[in-house]
N, C-alpha and C. Protein backbone atom coordinates (compact mmCIF):
# COMPACT_ATOMS: atom_id res chain seq x y z
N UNK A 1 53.60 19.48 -73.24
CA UNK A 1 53.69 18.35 -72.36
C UNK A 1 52.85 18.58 -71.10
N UNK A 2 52.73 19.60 -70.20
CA UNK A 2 51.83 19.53 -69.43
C UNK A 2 50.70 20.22 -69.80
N UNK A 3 50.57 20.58 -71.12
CA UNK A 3 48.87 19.98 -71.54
C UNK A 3 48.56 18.59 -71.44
N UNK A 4 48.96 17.86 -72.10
CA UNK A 4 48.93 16.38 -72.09
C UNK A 4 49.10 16.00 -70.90
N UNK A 5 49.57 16.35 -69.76
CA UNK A 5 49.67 15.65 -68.58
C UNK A 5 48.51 16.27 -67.77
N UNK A 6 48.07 17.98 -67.86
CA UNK A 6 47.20 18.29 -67.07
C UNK A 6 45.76 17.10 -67.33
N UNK A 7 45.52 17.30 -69.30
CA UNK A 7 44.45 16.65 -69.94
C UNK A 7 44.57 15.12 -69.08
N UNK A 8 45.54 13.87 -69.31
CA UNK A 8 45.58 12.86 -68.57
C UNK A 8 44.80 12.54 -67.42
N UNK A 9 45.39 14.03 -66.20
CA UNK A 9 45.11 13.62 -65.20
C UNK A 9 43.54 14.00 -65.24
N UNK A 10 42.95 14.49 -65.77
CA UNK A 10 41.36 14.99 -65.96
C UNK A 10 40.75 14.22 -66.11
N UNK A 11 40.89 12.99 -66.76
CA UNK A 11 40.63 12.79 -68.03
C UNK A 11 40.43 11.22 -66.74
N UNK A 12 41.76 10.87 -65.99
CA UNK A 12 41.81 9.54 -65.17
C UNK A 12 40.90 10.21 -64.01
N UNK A 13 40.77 11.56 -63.52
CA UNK A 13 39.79 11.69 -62.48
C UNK A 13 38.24 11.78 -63.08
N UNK A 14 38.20 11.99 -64.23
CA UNK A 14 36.61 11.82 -64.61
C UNK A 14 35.80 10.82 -64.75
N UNK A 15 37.34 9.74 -65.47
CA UNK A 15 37.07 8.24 -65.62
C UNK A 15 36.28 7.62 -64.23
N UNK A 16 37.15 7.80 -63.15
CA UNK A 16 37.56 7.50 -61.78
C UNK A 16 35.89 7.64 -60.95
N UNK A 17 36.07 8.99 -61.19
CA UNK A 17 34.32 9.16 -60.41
C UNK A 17 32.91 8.49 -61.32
N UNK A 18 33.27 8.82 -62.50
CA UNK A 18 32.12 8.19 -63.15
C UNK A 18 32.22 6.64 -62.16
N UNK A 19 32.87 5.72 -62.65
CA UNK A 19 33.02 4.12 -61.88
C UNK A 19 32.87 4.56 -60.57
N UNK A 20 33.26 5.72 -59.32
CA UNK A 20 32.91 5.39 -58.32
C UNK A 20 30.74 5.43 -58.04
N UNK A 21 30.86 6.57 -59.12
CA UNK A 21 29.27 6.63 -59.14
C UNK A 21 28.55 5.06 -59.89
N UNK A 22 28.64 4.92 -60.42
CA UNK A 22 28.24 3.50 -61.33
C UNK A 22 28.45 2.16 -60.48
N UNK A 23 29.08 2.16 -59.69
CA UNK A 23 29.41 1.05 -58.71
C UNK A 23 28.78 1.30 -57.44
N UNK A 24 28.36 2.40 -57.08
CA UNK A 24 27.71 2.73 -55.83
C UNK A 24 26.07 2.47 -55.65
N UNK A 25 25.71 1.58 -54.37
CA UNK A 25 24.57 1.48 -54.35
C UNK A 25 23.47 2.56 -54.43
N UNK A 26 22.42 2.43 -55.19
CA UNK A 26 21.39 3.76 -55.34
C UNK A 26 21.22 4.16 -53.48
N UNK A 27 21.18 3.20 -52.37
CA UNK A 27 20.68 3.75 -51.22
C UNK A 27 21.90 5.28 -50.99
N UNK A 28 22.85 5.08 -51.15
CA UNK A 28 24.13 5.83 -50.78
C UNK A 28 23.84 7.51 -51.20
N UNK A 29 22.89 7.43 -51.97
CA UNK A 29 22.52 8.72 -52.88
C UNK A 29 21.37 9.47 -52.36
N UNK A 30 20.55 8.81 -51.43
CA UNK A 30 19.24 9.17 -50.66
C UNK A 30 19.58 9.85 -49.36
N UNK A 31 19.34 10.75 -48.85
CA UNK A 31 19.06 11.43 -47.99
C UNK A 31 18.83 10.47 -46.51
N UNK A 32 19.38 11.25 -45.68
CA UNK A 32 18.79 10.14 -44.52
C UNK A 32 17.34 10.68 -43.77
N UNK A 33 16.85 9.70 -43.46
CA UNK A 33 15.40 9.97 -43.07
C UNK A 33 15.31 10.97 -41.73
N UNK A 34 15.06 11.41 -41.46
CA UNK A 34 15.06 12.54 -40.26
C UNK A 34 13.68 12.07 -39.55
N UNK A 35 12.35 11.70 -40.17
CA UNK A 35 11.40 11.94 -39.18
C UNK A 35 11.26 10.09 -38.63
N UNK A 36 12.11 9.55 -38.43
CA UNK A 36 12.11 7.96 -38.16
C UNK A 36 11.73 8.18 -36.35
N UNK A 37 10.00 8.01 -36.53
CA UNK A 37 9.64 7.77 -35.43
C UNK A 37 9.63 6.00 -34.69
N UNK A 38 10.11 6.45 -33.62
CA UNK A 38 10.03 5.24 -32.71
C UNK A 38 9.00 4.09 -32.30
N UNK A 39 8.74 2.69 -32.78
CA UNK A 39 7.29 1.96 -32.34
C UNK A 39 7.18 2.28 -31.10
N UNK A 40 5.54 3.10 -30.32
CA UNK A 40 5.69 2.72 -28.92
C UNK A 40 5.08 1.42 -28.88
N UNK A 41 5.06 1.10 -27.53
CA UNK A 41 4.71 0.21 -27.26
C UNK A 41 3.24 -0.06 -27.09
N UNK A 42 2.65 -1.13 -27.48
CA UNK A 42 1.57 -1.33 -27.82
C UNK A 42 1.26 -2.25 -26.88
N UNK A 43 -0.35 -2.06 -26.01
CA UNK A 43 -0.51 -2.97 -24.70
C UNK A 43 -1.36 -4.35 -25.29
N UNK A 44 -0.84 -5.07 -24.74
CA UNK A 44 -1.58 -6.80 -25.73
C UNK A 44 -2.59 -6.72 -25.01
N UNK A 45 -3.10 -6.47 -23.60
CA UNK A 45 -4.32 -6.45 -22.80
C UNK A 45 -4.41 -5.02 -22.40
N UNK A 46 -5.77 -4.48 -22.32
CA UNK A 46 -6.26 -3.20 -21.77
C UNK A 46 -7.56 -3.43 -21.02
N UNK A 47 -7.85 -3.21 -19.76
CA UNK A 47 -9.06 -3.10 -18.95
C UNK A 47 -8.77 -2.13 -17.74
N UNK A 48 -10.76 -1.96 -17.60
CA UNK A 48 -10.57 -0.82 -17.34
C UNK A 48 -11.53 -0.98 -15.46
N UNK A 49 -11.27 -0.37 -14.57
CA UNK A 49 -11.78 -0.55 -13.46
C UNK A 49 -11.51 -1.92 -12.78
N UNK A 50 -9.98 -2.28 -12.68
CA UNK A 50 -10.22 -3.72 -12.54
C UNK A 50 -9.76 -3.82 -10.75
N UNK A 51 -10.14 -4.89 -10.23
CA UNK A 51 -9.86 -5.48 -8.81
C UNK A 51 -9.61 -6.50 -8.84
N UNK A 52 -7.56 -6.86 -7.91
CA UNK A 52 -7.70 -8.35 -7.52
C UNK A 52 -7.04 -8.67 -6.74
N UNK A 53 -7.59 -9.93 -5.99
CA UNK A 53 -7.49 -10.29 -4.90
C UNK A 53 -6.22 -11.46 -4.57
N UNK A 54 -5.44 -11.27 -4.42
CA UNK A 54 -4.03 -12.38 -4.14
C UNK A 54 -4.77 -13.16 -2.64
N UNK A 55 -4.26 -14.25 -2.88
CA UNK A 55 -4.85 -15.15 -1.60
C UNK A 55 -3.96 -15.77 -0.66
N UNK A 56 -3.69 -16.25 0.37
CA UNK A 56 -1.94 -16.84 0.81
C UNK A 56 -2.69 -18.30 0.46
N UNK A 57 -1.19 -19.06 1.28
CA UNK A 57 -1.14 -20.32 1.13
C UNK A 57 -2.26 -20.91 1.97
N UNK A 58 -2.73 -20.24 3.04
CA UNK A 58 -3.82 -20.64 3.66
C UNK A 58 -5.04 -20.68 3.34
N UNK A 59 -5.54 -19.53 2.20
CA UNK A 59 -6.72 -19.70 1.76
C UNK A 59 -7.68 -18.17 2.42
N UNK A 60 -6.67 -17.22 3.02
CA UNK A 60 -7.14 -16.23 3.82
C UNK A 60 -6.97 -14.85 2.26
N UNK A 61 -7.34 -13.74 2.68
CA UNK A 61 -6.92 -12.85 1.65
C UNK A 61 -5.83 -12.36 2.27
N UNK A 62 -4.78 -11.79 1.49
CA UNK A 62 -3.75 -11.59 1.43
C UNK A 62 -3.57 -9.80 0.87
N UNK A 63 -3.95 -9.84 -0.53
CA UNK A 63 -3.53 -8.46 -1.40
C UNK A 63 -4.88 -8.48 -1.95
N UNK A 64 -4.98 -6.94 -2.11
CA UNK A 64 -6.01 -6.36 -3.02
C UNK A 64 -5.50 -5.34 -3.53
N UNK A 65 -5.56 -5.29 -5.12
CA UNK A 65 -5.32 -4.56 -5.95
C UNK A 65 -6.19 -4.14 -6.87
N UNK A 66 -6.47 -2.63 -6.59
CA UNK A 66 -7.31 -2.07 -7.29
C UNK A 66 -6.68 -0.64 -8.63
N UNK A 67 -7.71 -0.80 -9.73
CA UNK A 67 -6.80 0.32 -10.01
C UNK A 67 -7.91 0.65 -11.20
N UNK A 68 -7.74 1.91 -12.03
CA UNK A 68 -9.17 2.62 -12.86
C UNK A 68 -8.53 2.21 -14.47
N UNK A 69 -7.04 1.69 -14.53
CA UNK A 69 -7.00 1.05 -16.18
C UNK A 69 -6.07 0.55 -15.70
N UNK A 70 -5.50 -0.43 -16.95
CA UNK A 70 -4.24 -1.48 -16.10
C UNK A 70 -3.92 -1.98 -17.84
N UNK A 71 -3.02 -1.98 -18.01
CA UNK A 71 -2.68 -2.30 -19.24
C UNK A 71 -1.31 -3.27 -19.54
N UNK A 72 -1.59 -4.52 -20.19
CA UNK A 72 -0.54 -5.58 -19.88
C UNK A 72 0.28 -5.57 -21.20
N UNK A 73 2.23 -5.52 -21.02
CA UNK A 73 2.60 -5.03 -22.08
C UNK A 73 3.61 -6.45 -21.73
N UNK A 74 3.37 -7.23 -22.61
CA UNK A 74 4.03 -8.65 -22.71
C UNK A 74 5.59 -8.40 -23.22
N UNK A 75 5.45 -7.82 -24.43
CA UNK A 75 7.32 -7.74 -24.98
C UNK A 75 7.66 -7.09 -23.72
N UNK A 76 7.52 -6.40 -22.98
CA UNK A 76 8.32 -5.76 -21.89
C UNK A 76 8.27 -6.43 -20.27
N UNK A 77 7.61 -7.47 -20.48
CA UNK A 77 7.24 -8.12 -19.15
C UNK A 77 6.20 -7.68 -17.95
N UNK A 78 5.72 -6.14 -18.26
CA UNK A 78 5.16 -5.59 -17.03
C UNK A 78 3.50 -5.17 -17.49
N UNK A 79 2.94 -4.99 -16.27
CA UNK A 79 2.00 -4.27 -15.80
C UNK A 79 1.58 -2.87 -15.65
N UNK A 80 1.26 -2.05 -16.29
CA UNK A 80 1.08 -0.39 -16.21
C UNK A 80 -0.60 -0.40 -15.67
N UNK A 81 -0.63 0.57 -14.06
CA UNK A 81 -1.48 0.92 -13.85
C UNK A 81 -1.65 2.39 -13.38
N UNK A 82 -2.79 2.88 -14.14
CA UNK A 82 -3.48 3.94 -13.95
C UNK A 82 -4.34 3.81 -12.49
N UNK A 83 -3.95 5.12 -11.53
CA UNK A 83 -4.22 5.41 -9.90
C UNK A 83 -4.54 4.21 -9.51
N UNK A 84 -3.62 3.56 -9.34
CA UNK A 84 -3.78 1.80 -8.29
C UNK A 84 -3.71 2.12 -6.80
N UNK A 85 -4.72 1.48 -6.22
CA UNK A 85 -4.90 1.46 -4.81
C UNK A 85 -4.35 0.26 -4.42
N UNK A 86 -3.58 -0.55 -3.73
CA UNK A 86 -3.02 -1.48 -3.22
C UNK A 86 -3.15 -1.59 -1.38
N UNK A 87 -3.59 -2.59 -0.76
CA UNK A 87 -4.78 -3.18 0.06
C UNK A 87 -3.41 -4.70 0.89
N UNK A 88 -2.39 -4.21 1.38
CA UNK A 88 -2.16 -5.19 1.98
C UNK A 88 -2.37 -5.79 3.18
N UNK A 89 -3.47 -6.62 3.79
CA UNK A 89 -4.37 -7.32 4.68
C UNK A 89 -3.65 -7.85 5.46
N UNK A 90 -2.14 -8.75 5.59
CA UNK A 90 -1.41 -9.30 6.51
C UNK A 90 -0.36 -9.10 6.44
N UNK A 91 0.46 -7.86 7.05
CA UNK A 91 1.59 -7.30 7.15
C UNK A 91 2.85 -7.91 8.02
N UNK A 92 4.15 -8.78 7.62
CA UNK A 92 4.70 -9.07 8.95
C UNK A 92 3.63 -10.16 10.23
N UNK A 93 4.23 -10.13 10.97
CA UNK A 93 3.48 -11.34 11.77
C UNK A 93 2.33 -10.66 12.24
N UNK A 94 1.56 -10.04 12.39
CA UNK A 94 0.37 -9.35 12.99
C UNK A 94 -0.42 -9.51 11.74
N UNK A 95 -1.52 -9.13 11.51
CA UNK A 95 -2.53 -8.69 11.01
C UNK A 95 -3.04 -7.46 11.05
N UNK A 96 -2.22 -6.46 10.33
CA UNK A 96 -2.33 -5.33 10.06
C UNK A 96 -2.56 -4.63 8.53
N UNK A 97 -3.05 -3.94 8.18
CA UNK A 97 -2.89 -3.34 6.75
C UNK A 97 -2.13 -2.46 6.33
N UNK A 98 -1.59 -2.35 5.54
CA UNK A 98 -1.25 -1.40 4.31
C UNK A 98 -2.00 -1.13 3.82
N UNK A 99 -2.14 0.58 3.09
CA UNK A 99 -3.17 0.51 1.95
C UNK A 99 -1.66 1.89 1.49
N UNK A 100 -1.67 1.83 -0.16
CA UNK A 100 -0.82 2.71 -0.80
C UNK A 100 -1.56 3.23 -2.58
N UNK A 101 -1.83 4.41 -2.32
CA UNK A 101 -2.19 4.61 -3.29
C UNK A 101 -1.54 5.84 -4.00
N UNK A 102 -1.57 5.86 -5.34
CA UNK A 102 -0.71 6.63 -6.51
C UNK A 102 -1.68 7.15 -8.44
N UNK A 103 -0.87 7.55 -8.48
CA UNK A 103 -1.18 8.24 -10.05
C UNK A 103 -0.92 6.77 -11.12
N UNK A 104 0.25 6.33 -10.81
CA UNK A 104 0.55 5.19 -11.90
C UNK A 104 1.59 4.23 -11.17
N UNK A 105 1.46 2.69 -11.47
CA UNK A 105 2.04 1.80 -11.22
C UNK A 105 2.49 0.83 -11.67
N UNK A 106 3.58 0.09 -11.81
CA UNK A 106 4.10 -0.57 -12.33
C UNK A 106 4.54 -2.00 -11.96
N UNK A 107 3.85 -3.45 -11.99
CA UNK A 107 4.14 -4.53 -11.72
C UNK A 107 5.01 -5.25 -12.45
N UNK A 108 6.44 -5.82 -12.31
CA UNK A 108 6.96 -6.75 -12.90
C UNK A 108 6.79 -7.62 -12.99
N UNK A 109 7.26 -8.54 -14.12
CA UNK A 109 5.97 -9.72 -14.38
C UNK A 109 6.36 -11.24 -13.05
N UNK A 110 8.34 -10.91 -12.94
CA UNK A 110 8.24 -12.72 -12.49
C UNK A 110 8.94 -11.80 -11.07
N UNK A 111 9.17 -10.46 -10.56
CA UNK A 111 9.63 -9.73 -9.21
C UNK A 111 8.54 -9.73 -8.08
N UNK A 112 7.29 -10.02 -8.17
CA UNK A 112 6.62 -9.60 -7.17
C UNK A 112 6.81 -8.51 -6.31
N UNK A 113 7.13 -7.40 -7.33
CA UNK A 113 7.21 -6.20 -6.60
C UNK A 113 6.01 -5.18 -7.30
N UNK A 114 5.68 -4.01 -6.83
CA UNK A 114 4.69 -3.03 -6.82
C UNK A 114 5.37 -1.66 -7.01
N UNK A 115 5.78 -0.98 -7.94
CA UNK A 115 5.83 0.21 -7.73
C UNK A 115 5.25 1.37 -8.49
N UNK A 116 5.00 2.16 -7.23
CA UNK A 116 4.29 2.96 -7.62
C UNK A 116 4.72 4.42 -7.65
N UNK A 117 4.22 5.41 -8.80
CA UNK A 117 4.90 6.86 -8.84
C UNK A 117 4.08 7.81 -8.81
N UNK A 118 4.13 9.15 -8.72
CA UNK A 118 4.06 10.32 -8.96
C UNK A 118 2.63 10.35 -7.79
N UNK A 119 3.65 11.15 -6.65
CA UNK A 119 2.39 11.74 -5.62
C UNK A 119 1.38 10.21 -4.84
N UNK A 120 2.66 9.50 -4.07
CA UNK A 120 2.31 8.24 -3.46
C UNK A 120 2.02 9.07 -2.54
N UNK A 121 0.49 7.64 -1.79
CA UNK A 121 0.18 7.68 0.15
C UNK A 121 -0.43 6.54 0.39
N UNK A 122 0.91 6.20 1.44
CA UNK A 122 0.71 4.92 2.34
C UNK A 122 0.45 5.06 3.45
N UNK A 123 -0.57 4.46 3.95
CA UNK A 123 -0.92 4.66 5.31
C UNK A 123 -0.89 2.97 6.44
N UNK A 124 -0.66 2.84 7.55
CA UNK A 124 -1.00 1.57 8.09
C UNK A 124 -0.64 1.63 9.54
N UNK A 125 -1.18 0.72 10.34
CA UNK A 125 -1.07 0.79 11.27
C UNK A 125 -0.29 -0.13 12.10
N UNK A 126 0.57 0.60 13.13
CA UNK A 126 1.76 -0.19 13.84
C UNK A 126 1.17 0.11 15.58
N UNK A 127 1.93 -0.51 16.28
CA UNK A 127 2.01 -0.83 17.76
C UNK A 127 1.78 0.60 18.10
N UNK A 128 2.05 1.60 17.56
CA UNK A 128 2.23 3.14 18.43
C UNK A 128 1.01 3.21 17.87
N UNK A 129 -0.01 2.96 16.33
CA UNK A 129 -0.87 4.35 15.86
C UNK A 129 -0.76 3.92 14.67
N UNK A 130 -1.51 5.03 13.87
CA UNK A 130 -1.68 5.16 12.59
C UNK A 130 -0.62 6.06 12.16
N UNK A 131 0.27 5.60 10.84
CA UNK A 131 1.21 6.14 10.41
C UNK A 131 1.07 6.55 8.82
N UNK A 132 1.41 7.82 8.65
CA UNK A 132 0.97 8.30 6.75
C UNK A 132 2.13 8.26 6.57
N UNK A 133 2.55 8.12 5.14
CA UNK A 133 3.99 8.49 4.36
C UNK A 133 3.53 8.66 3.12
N UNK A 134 4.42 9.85 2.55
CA UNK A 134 3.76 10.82 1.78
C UNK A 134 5.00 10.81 0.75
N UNK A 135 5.22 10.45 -0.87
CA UNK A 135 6.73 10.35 -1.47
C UNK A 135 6.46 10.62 -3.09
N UNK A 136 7.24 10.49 -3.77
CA UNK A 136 7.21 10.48 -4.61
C UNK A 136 7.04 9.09 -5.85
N UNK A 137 8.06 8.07 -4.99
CA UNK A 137 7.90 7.39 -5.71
C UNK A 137 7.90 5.74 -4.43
N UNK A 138 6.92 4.91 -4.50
CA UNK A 138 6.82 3.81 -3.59
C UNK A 138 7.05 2.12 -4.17
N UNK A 139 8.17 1.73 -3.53
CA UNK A 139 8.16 0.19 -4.02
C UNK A 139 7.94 -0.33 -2.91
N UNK A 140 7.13 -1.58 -3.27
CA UNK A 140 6.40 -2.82 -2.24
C UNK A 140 6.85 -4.33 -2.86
N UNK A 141 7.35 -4.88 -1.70
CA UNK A 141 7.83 -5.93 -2.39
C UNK A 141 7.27 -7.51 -1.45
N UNK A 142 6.26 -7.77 -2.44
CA UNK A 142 5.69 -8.85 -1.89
C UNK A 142 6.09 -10.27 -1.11
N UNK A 143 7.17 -10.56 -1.80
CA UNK A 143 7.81 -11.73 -1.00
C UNK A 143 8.77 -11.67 -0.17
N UNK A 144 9.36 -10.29 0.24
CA UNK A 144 10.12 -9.99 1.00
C UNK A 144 9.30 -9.30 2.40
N UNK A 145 8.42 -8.79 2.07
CA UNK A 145 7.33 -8.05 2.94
C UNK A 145 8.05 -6.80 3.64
N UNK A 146 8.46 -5.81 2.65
CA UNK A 146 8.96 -5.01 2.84
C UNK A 146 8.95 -3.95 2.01
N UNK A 147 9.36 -2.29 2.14
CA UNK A 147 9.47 -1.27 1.22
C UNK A 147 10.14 -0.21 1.20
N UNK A 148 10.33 0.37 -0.08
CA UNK A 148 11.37 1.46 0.20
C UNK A 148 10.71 2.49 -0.58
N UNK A 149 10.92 4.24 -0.30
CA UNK A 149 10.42 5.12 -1.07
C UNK A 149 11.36 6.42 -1.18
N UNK A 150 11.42 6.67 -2.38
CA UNK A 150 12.16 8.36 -2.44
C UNK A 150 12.25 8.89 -3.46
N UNK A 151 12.67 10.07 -3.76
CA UNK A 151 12.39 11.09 -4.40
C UNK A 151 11.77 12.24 -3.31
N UNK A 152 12.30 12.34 -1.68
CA UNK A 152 11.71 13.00 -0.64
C UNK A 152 10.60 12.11 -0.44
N UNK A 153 10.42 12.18 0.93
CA UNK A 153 9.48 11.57 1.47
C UNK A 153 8.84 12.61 2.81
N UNK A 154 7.47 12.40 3.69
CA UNK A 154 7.29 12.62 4.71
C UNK A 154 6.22 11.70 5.18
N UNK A 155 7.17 11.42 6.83
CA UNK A 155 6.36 10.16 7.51
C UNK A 155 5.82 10.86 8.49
N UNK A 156 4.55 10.60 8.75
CA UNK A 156 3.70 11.43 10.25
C UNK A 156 3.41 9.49 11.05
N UNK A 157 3.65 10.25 11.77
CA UNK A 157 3.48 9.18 13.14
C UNK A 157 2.53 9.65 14.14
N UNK A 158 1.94 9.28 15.00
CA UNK A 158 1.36 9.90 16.37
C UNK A 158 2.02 10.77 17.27
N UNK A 159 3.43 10.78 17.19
CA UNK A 159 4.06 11.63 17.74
C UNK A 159 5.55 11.78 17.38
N UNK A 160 5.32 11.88 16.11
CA UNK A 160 6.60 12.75 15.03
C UNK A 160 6.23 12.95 14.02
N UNK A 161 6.93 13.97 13.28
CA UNK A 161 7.01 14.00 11.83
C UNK A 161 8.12 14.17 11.14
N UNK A 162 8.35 13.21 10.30
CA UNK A 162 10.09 13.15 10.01
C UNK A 162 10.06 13.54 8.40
N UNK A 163 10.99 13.83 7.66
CA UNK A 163 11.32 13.85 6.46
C UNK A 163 12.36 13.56 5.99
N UNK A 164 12.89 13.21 4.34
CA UNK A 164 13.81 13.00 4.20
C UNK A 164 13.71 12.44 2.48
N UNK A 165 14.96 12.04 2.12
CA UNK A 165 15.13 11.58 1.13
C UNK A 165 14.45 10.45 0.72
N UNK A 166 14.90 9.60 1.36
CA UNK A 166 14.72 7.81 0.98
C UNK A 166 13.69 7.25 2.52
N UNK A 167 13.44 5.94 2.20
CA UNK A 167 12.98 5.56 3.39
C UNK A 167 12.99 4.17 2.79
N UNK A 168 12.98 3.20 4.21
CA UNK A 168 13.05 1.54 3.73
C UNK A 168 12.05 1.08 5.19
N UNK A 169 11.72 -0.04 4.79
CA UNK A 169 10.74 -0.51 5.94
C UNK A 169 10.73 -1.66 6.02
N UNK A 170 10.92 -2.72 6.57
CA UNK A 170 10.80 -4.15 6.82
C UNK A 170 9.53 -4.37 7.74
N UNK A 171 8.81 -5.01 7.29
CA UNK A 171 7.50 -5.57 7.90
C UNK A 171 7.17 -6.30 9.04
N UNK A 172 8.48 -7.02 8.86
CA UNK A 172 8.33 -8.56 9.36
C UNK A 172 9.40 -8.34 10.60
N UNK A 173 9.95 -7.26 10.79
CA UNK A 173 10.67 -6.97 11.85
C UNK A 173 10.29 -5.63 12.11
N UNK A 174 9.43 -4.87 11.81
CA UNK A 174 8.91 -3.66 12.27
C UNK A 174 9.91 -2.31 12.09
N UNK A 175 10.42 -2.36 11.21
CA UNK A 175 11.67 -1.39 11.42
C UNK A 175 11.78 -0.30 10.52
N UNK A 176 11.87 0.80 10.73
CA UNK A 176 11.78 1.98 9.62
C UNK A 176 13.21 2.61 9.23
N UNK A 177 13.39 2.82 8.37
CA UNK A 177 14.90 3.59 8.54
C UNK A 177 14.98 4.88 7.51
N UNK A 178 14.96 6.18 7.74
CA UNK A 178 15.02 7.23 6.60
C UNK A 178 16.26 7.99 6.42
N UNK A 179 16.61 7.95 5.31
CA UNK A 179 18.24 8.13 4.94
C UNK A 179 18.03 9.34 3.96
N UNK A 180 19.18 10.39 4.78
CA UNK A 180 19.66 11.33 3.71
C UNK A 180 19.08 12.41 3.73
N UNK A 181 19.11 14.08 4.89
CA UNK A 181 18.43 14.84 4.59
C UNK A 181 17.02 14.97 5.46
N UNK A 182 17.62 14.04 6.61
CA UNK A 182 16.40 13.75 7.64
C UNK A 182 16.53 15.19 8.69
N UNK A 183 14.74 15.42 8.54
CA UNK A 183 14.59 16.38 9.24
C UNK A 183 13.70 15.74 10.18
N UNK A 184 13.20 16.00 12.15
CA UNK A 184 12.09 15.55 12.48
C UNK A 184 11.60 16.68 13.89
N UNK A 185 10.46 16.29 13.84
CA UNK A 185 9.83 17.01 15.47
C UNK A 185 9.20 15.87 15.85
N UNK A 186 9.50 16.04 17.05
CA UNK A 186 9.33 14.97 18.13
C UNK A 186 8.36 15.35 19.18
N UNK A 187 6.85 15.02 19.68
CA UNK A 187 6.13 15.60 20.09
C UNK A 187 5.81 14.71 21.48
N UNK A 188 6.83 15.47 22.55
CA UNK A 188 7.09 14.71 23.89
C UNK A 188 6.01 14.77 24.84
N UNK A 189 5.28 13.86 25.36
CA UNK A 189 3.86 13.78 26.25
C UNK A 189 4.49 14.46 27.66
């Protein structure tokens, strides 16, 4: 009797797997793919040495943007540029410049913002002098007329030199503010 019962149960588990194999899709039996590389992204426009000129509502120049490749990536909305020089001509209520230049930059398509990375320098001139700031990573934001930078920063002035984490700047009210890790010398006449 428990021959016949061992044999049975053999006999219903052999049945059993055969039908689970016979019913199972062939994919279930394949290996999973290991080398499933990722699409990069592919640029719909590529040019190379390009310059351009944003104009205001008046008809005066406004922005100049220069840069040595610039590559337009539509599924993602943005702009990739290779060492962009950026040229802002009317800063805040004065007529002053910006100029900020970098390794690589990045325009969003509907933000009107600018940012730029790895080994930024902005330079421009305010009521005291000519001022450098030296960062890692720089955003410019066109319709706000304003900017912020970090990843460490250092700002030289005519008579300081400050450092620090972060930094923010408003244009249009002249105002600097550096947050987090601020170091400075102050060079008293």
């Amino acid at each position: 009797m428990i021959k016949q019962f061992f044999f049975t149960l053999c006999l219903i588990l052999v049945t059993g797997s055969l039908l689970l194999i016979w019913d199972s899709p062939p994919e279930s039996f394949l290996r999973p793919d290991a080398n499933i590389v990722n699409k990069l992204p592919s640029a719909d426009t590529y040019m190379t040495n390009i310059e351009t000129l944003i104009f205001s509502s008046d008809g005066s120049k406004k922005y100049l943007l220069s840069a040595s490749e610039m590559s337009l990536f539509s599924d993602q909305s943005e702009v990739r540029l290779l060492k962009p020089e950026f040229l802002a001509l009317e800063i805040g209520n004065q007529r002053s410049e910006i100029n900020v230049s970098a390794h690589q930059g990045l325009i969003s398509k509907n933000s009107q913002v600018i940012q730029f990375m790895d080994d930024v320098k902005a330079n421009w001139h305010a009521n005291k002098g000519a001022t450098a700031l030296t960062a890692g990573t720089f955003i410019y934001s066109m319709k706000e007329d304003s900017a912020s930078a970090a990843n460490g920063i250092k700002l030289i002035t005519p008579d300081s030199l400050i450092s620090g984490d972060s930094f923010s700047a408003d244009f249009k009210n002249e105002s600097l503010r550096i947050e987090s890790r601020v170091r400075a010398t102050h060079d008293a006449i």
